[in-house]
Protein backbone atom coordinates (compact mmCIF):
# COMPACT_ATOMS: atom_id res chain seq x y z
CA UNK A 1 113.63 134.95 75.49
CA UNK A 2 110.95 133.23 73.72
CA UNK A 3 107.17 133.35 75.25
CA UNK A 4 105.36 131.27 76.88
CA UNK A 5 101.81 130.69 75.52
CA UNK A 6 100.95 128.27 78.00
CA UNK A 7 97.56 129.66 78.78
CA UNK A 8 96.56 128.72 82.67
CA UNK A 9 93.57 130.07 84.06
CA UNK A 10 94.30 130.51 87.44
CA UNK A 11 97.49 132.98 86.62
CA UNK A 12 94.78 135.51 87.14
CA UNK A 13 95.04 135.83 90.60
CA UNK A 14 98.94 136.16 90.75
CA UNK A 15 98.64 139.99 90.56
CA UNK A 16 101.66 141.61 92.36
CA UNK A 17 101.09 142.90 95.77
CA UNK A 18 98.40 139.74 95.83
CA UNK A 19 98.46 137.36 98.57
CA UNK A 20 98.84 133.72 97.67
CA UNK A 21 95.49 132.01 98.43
CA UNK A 22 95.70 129.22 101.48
CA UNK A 23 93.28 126.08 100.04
CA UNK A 24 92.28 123.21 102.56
CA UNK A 25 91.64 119.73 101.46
CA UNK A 26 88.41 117.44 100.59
CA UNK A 27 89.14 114.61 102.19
CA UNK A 28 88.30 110.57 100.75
CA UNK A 29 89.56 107.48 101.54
CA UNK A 30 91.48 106.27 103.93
CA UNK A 31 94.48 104.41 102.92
CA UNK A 32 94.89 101.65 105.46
CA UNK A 33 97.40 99.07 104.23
CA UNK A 34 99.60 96.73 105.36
CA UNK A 35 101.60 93.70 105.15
CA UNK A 36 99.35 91.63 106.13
CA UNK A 37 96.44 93.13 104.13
CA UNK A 38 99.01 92.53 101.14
CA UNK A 39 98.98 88.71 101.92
CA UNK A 40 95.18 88.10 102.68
CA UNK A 41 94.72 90.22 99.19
CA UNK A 42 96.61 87.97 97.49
CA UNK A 43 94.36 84.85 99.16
CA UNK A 44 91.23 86.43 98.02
CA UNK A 45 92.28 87.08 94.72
CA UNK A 46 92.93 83.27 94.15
CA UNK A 47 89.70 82.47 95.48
CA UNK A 48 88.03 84.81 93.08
CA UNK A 49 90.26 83.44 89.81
CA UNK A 50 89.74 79.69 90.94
CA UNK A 51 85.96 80.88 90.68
CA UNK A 52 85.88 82.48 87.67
CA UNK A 53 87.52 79.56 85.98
CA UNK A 54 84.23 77.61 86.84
CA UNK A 55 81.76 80.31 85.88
CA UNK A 56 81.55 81.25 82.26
CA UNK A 57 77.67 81.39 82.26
CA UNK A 58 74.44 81.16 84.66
CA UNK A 59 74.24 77.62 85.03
CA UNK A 60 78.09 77.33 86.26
CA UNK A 61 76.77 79.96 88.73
CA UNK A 62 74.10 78.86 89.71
CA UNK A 63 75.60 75.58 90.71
CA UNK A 64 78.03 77.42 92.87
CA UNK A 65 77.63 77.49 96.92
CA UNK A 66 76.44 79.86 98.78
CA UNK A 67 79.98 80.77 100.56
CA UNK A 68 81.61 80.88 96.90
CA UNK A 69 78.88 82.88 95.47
CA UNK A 70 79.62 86.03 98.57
CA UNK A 71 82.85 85.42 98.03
CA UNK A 72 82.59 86.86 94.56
CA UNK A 73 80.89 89.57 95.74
CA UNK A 74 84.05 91.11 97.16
CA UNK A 75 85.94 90.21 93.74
CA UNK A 76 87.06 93.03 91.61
CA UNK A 77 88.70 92.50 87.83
CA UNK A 78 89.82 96.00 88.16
CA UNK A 79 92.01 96.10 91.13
CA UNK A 80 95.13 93.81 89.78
CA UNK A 81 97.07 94.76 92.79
CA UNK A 82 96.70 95.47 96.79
CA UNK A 83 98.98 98.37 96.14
CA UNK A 84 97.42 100.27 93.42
CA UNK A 85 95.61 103.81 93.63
CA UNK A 86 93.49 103.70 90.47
CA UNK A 87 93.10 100.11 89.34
CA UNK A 88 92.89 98.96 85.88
CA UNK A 89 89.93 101.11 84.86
CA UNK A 90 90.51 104.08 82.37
CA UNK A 91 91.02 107.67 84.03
CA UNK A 92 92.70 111.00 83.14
CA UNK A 93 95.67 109.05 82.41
CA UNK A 94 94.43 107.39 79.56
CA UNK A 95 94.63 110.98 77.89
CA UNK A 96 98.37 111.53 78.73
CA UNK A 97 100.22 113.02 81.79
CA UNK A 98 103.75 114.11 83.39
CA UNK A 99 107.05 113.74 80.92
CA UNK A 100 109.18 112.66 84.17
CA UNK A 101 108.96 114.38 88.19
CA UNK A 102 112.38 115.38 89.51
CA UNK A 103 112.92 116.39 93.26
CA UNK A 104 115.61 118.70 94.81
CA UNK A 105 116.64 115.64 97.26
CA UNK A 106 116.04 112.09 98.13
CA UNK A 107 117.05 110.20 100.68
CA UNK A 108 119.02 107.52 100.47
CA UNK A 109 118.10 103.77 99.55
CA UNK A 110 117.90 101.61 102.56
CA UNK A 111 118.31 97.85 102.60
CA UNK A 112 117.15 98.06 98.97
CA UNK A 113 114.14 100.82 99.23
CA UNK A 114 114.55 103.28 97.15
CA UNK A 115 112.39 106.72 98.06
CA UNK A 116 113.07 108.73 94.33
CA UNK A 117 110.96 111.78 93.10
CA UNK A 118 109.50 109.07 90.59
CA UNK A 119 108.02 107.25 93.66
CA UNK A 120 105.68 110.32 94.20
CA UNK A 121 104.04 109.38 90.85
CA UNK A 122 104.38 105.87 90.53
CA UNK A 123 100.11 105.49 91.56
CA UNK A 124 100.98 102.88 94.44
CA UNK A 125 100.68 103.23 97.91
CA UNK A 126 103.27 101.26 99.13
CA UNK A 127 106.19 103.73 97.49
CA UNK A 128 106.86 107.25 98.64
CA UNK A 129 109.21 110.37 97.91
CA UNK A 130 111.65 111.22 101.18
CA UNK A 131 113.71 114.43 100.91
CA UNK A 132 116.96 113.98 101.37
CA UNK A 133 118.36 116.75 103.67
CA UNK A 134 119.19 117.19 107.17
CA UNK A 135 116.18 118.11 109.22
CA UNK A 136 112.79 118.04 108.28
CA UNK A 137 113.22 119.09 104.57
CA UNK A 138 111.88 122.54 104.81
CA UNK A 139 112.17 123.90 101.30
CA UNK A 140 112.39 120.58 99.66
CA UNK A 141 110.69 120.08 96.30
CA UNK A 142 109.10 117.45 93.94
CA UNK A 143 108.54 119.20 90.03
CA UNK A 144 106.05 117.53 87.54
CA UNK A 145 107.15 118.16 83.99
CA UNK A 146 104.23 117.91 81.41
CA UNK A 147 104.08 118.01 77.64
CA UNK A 148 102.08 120.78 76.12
CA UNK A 149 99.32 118.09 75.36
CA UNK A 150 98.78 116.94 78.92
CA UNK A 151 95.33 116.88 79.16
CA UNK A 152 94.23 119.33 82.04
CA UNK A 153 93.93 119.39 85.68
CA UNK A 154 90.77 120.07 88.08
CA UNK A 155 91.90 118.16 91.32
CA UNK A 156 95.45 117.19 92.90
CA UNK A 157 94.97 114.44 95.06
CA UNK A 158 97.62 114.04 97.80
CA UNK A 159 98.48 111.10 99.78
CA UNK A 160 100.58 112.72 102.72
CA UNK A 161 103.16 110.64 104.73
CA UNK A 162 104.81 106.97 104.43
CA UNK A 163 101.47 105.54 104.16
CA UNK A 164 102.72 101.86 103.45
CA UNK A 165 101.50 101.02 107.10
CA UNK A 166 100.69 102.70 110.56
CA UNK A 167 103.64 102.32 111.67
CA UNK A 168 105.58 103.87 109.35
CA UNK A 169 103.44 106.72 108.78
CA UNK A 170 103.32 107.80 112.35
CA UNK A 171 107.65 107.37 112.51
CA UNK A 172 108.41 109.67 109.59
CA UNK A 173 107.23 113.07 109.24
CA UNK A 174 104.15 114.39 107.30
CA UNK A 175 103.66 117.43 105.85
CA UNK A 176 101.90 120.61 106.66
CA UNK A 177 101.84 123.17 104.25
CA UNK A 178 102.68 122.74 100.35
CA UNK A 179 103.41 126.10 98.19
CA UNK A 180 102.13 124.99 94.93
CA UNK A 181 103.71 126.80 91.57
CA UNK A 182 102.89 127.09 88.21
CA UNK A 183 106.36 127.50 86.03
CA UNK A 184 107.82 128.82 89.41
CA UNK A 185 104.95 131.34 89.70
CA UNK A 186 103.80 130.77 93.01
CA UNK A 187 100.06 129.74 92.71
CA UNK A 188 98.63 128.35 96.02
CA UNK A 189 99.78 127.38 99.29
CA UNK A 190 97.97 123.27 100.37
CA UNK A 191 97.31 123.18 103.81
CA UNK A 192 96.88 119.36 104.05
CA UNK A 193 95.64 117.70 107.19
CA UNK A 194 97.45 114.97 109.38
CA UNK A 195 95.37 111.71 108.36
CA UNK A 196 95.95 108.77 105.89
CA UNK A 197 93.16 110.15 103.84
CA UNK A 198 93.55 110.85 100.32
CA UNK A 199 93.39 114.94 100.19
CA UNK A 200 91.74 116.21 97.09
CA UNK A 201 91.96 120.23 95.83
CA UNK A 202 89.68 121.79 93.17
CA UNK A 203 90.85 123.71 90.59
CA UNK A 204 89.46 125.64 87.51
CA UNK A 205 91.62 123.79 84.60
CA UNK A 206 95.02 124.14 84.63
CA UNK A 207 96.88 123.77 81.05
CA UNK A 208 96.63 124.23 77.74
CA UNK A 209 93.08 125.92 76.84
CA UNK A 210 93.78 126.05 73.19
CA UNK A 211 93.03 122.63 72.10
CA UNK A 212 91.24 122.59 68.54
CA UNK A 213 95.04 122.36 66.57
CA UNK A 214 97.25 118.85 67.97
CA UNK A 215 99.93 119.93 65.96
CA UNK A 216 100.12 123.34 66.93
CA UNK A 217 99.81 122.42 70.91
CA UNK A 218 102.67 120.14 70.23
CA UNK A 219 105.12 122.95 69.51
CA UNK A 220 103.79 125.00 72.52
CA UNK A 221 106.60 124.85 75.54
CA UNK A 222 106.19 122.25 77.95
CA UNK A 223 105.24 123.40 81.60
CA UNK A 224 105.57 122.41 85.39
CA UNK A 225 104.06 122.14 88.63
CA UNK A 226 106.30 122.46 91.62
CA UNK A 227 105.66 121.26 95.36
CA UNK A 228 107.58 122.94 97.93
CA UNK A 229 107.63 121.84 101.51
CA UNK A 230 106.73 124.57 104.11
CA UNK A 231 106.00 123.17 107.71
CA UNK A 232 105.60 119.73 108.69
CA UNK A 233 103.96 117.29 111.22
CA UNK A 234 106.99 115.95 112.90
CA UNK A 235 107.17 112.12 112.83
CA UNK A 236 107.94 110.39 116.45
CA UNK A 237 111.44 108.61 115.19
CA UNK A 238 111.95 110.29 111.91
CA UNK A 239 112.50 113.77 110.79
CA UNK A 240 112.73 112.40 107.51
CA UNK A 241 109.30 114.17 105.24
CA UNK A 242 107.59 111.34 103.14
CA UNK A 243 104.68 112.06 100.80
CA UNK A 244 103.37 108.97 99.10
CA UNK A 245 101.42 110.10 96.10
CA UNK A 246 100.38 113.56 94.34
CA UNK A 247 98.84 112.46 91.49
CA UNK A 248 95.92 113.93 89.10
CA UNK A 249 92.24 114.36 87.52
CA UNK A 250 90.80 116.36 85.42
CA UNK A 251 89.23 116.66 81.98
CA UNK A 252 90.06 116.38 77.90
CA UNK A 253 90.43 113.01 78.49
CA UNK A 254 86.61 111.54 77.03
C-alpha cells in the first residue's frame, strides 16, 4: 500500500476517540435571481455596450447625457453573465483546481435539466446537484478530486438549495448538516443555515504544504474532499436535496 504524503494541516485534530468539530457559517451575499432578473440583465448589458462603443476617451464622455452617464455607473466588464458566481476577474482558480467532482446519485434530467455532480462546480447559480434517491438523500455525497498541485484551500463557500429562484428554492429541500472528509477521514461536520446566502467556512490550508519542487508535487497522489448529506430542511413539494454551488478560495495562487 503505497503512502500518502499528502500533508493537510488540519489532520491534526482527527485523533481517535476525538469528536469531529461542528463549524457554523459566515454568511455573504444573498443570491436573489430570477428569470426575470436574467432578462432585464441582458437589457442593461446592451445599454452599457451601445455606450461603450461611443466612449473611447473624455470628450466622447463628456458629451454623453446625464441618464447615459448613471447608467454606466451600474456597468460592469467583469460580470459577462447574470448567472455567474465569480465573474471574469482572476481568483484561486487561476492557480488550478478540482480534476472532475463525482456524486453517489443524481436525479434524473427533467424536460432537458440536467442536475449532475458537475453542476455543483460549474460557478453558476442557475445549475445545481440533486441526489438521486428516494427520500431526502440522507447519506448522499458529492467528491472533489484534486491534483497534487491544486493550489490550497482557506474557505468553502456553499450555496445551499435550488437557488435559481424563490420558488424553487423553497419547493426542494435544503440541507442541514454536511460531514466534510479529507480522503474519507472525516474532518468537520457544516452546519449551514436555511437562507440563499452564500455560506463561507475558514480553514487553516488544506493541501499540499510542500511546494518549493513542481515536479516532485506532481508525482505526489492526488486527494479528495467529500460532502456527505446528514439532515436536511425539508422543501414544501420536494424531498428532492439540491445544493447549488460548493466551490473554493484560498492561497498559492499570486
Amino acid at each position: 500500500m503505497k503512502q500518502l504524503t499528502l500533508i493537510l494541516s488540519l489532520f491534526s485534530i482527527l485523533t481517535n476517540g476525538q469528536s469531529i468539530k461542528e463549524m457554523t457559517p459566515e454568511l455573504g451575499y444573498f443570491v436573489d435571481k430570477s428569470a426575470e432578473g436574467e432578462i432585464q440583465f441582458i437589457r442593461d448589458q446592451e445599454k452599457c455596450e451601445a455606450i461603450w462603443k461611443r466612449t473611447n476617451g473624455q470628450e466622447e464622455y463628456d458629451s454623453l447625457s446625464a441618464e447615459e452617464k448613471k447608467v454606466l455607473e451600474n456597468c460592469s466588464e467583469a460580470i459577462e453573465s447574470y448567472w455567474d458566481i465569480l465573474g471574469a476577474g482572476c481568483s484561486w482558480y487561476c492557480g488550478g483546481g478540482t480534476d472532475t467532482n463525482s456524486a453517489s446519485s443524481e436525479l434524473k434530467p427533467f424536460k432537458g435539466v440536467k442536475y449532475s455532480a458537475k453542476n455543483i462546480h460549474d460557478l453558476n447559480y442557475k445549475t445545481a446537484w440533486i441526489e438521486g434517491v428516494a427520500g431526502y438523500g440522507i447519506g448522499e455525497s458529492v467528491v472533489y478530486h484534486f491534483p497534487p498541485t491544486s493550489p490550497r484551500i482557506t474557505k468553502i463557500i456553499v450555496v445551499n438549495g435550488y437557488v435559481k429562484n424563490k420558488k424553487s428554492w423553497e419547493q426542494n429541500s435544503r440541507v442541514k448538516k454536511l460531514k466534510m472528509y479529507i480522503d474519507d477521514k472525516p474532518l468537520a461536520i457544516l452546519n449551514l443555515a436555511d437562507s440563499r446566502q452564500e455560506q463561507t467556512f475558514k480553514f487553516d490550508p488544506i493541501g499540499v504544504s510542500d511546494r518549493q519542487d513542481w515536479k516532485k508535487m506532481q508525482q505526489m497522489p492526488s486527494w479528495t474532499i467529500k460532502f456527505e448529506i446528514l439532515e436536511v430542511y425539508k422543501g414544501y413539494k420536494y424531498d428532492d436535496t439540491a445544493i447549488t454551488e460548493i466551490y473554493f478560495d484560498g492561497i498559492d495562487v499570486h
